[in-house]
Protein backbone atom coordinates (compact mmCIF):
# COMPACT_ATOMS: atom_id res chain seq x y z
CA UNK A 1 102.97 124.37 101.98
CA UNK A 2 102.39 120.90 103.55
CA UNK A 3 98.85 120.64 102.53
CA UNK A 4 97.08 118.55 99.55
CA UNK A 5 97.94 115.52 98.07
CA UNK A 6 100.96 114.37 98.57
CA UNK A 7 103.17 111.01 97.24
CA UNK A 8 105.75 109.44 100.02
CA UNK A 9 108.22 106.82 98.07
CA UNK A 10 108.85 103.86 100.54
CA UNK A 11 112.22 103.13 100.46
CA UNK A 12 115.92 103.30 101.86
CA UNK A 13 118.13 103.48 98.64
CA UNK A 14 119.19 107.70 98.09
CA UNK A 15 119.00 106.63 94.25
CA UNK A 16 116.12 106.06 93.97
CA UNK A 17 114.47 109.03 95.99
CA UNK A 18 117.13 111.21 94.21
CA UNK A 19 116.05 109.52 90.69
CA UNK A 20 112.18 110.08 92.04
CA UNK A 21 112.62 114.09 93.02
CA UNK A 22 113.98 114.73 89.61
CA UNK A 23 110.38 113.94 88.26
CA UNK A 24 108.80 116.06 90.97
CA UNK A 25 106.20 113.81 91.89
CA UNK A 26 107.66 112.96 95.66
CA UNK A 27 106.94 114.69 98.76
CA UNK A 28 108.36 112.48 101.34
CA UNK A 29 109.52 109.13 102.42
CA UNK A 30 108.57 106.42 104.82
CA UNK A 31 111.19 103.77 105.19
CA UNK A 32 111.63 100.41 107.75
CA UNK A 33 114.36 98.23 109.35
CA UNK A 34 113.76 95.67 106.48
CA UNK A 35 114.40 98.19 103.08
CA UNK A 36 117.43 99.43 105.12
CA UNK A 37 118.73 96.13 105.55
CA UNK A 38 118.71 95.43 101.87
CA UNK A 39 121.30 99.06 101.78
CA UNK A 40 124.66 97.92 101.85
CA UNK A 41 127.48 99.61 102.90
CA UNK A 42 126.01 102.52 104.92
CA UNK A 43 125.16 103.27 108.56
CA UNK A 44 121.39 103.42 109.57
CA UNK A 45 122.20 107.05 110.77
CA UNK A 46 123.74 107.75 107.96
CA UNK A 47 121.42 106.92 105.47
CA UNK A 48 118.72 108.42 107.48
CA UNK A 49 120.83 111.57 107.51
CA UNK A 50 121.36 111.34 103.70
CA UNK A 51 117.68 110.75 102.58
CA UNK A 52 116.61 113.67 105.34
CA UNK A 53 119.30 115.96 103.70
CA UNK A 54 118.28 115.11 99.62
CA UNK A 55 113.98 116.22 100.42
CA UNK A 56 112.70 118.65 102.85
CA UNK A 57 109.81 116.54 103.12
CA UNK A 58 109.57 114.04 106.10
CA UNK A 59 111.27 111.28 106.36
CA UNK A 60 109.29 108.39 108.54
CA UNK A 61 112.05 106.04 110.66
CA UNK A 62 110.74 102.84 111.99
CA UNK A 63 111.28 102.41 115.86
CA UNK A 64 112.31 99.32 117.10
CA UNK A 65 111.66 98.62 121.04
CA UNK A 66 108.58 97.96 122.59
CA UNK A 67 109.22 99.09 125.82
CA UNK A 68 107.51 102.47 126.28
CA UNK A 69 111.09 104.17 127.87
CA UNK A 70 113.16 102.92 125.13
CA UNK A 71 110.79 104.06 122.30
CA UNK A 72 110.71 107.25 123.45
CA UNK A 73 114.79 107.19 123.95
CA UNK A 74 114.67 106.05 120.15
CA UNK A 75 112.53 109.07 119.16
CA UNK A 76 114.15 111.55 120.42
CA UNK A 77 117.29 109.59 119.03
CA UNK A 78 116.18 109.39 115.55
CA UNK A 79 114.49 113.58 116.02
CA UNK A 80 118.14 114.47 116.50
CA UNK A 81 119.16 113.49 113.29
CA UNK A 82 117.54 115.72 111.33
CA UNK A 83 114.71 118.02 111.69
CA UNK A 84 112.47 116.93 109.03
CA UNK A 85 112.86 112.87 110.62
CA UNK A 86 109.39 111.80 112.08
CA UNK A 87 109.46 108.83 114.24
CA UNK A 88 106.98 105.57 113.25
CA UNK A 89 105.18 104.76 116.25
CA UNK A 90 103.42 101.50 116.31
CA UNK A 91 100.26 100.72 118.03
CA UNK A 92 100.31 98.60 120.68
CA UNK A 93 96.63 96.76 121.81
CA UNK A 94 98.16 97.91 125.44
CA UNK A 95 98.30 102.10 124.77
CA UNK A 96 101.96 102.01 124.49
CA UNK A 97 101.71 103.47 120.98
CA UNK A 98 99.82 106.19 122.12
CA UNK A 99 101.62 106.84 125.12
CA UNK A 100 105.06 107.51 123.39
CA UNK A 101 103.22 109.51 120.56
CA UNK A 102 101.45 111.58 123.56
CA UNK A 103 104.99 112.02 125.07
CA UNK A 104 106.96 112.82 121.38
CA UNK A 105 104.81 115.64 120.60
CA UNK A 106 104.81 117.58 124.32
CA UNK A 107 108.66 117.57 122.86
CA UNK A 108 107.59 118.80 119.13
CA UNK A 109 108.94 115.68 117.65
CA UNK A 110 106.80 114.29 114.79
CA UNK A 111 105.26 110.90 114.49
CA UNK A 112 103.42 108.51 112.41
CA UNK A 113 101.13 106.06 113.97
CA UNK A 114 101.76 102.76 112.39
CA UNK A 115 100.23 100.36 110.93
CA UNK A 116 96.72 101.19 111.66
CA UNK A 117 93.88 99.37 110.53
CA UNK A 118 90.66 101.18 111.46
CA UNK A 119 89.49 105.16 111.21
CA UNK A 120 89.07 103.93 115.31
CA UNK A 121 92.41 103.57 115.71
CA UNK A 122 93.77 106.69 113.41
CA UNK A 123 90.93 109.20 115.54
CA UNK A 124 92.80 107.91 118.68
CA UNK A 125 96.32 108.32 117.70
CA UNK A 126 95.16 111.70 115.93
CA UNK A 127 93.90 112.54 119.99
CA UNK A 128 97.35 111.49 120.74
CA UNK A 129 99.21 113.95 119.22
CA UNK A 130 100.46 112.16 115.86
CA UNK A 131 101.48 113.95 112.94
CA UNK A 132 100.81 111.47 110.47
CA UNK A 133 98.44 108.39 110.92
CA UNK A 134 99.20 105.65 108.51
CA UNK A 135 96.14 103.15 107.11
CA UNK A 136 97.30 100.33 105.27
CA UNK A 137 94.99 100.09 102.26
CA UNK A 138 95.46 96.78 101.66
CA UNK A 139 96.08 94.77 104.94
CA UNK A 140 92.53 96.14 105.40
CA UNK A 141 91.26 95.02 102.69
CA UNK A 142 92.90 91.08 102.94
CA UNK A 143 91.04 91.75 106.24
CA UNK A 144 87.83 91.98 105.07
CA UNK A 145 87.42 95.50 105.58
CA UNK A 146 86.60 98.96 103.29
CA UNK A 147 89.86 100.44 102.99
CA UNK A 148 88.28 103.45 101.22
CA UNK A 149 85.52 103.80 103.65
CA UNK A 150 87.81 104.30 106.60
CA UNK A 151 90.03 106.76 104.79
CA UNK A 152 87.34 108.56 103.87
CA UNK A 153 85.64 107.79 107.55
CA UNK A 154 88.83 109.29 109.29
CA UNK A 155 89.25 112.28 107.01
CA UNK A 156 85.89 113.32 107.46
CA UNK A 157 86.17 112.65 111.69
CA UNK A 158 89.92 114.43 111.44
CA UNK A 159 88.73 117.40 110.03
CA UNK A 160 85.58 117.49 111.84
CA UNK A 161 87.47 117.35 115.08
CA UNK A 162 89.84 120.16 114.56
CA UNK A 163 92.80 117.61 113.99
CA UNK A 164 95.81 118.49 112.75
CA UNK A 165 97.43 114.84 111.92
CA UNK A 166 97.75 113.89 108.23
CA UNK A 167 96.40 110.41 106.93
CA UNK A 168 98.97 108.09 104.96
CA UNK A 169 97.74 105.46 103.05
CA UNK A 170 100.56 102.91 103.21
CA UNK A 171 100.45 99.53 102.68
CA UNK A 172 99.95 100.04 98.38
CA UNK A 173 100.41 97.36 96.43
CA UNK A 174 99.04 98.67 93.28
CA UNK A 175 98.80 101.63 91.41
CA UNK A 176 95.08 101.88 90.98
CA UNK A 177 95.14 101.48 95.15
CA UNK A 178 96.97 104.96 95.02
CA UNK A 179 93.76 106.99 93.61
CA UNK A 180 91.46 105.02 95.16
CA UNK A 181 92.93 106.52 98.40
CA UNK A 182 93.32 109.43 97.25
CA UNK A 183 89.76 110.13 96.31
């Protein structure tokens, strides 16, 4: 079952999600280009192969174009890799975010909406189609913003709506952050 709480370790390195599942405390895992550029020795298909074969959980893989035909080429790329991959999606100010997450899903492919900043943003993407919509706790917060207020705003809004997308709350750079989130 896919629902609850749920903790995603962000990283690239199979040791350390294989080090992680043997506590049984991880559910997923969101990686990007930069932790997979710090794996040495390994494909980027490979590794995404490897971490998607060690959890059942999904494993988030960071696009890379901006143009909306290539970032759906790279979704359905990265989909093919593994069933459990979900493709990061960024949010463009232009609706090419939501425009590739609106096309991914008419094709069951999974997505995270990334990095969003506002329960605004998150509702939209959530309209979109996205499986997962990621707030980053604390870029809102150096921004000025309530971090927990628009968790909590887009949970409540999510589930008032009938939407099925799950919130992530990325972007944790301490431990404390985690339950604040979480409550």
């Amino acid at each position: 079952a896919m629902s609850g709480f749920q903790l995603f370790l962000d990283s690239a390195s199979l040791a350390e999600l294989e080090k992680y599942l043997e506590w049984g405390v991880i559910d997923g895992v969101t990686t990007n280009q930069k932790i997979f550029l710090m794996e040495r020795g390994v494909s980027f298909e490979q590794r995404i192969v490897e971490l998607c074969s060690a959890i059942d959980g999904p494993v988030s893989v960071e696009t890379t174009s901006h143009d909306y035909h290539e970032l759906v080429e790279e979704g359905r790329y990265f989909s093919s890799l593994a069933p459990n991959v979900v493709v990061k999606v960024a949010m463009y100010r232009n609706g090419t975010g939501l425009r590739v997450i609106n096309t991914l899903a008419s094709e069951q492919i999974q997505t995270n909406a990334t990095p969003l900043m506002s329960a605004r943003q998150a509702l939209l993407a959530a309209k979109a189609g996205a499986t997962y919509v990621s707030l980053f706790f604390r870029r809102i917060t150096d921004a000025g913003q309530d971090a927990e207020r628009e968790i909590g705003t887009c949970a409540e809004l999510l589930q008032r709506g009938g939407l099925q997308s799950k919130i992530i709350a990325g972007s944790i750079r301490e431990p404390q952050a985690v339950i604040l989130a979480a409550a």
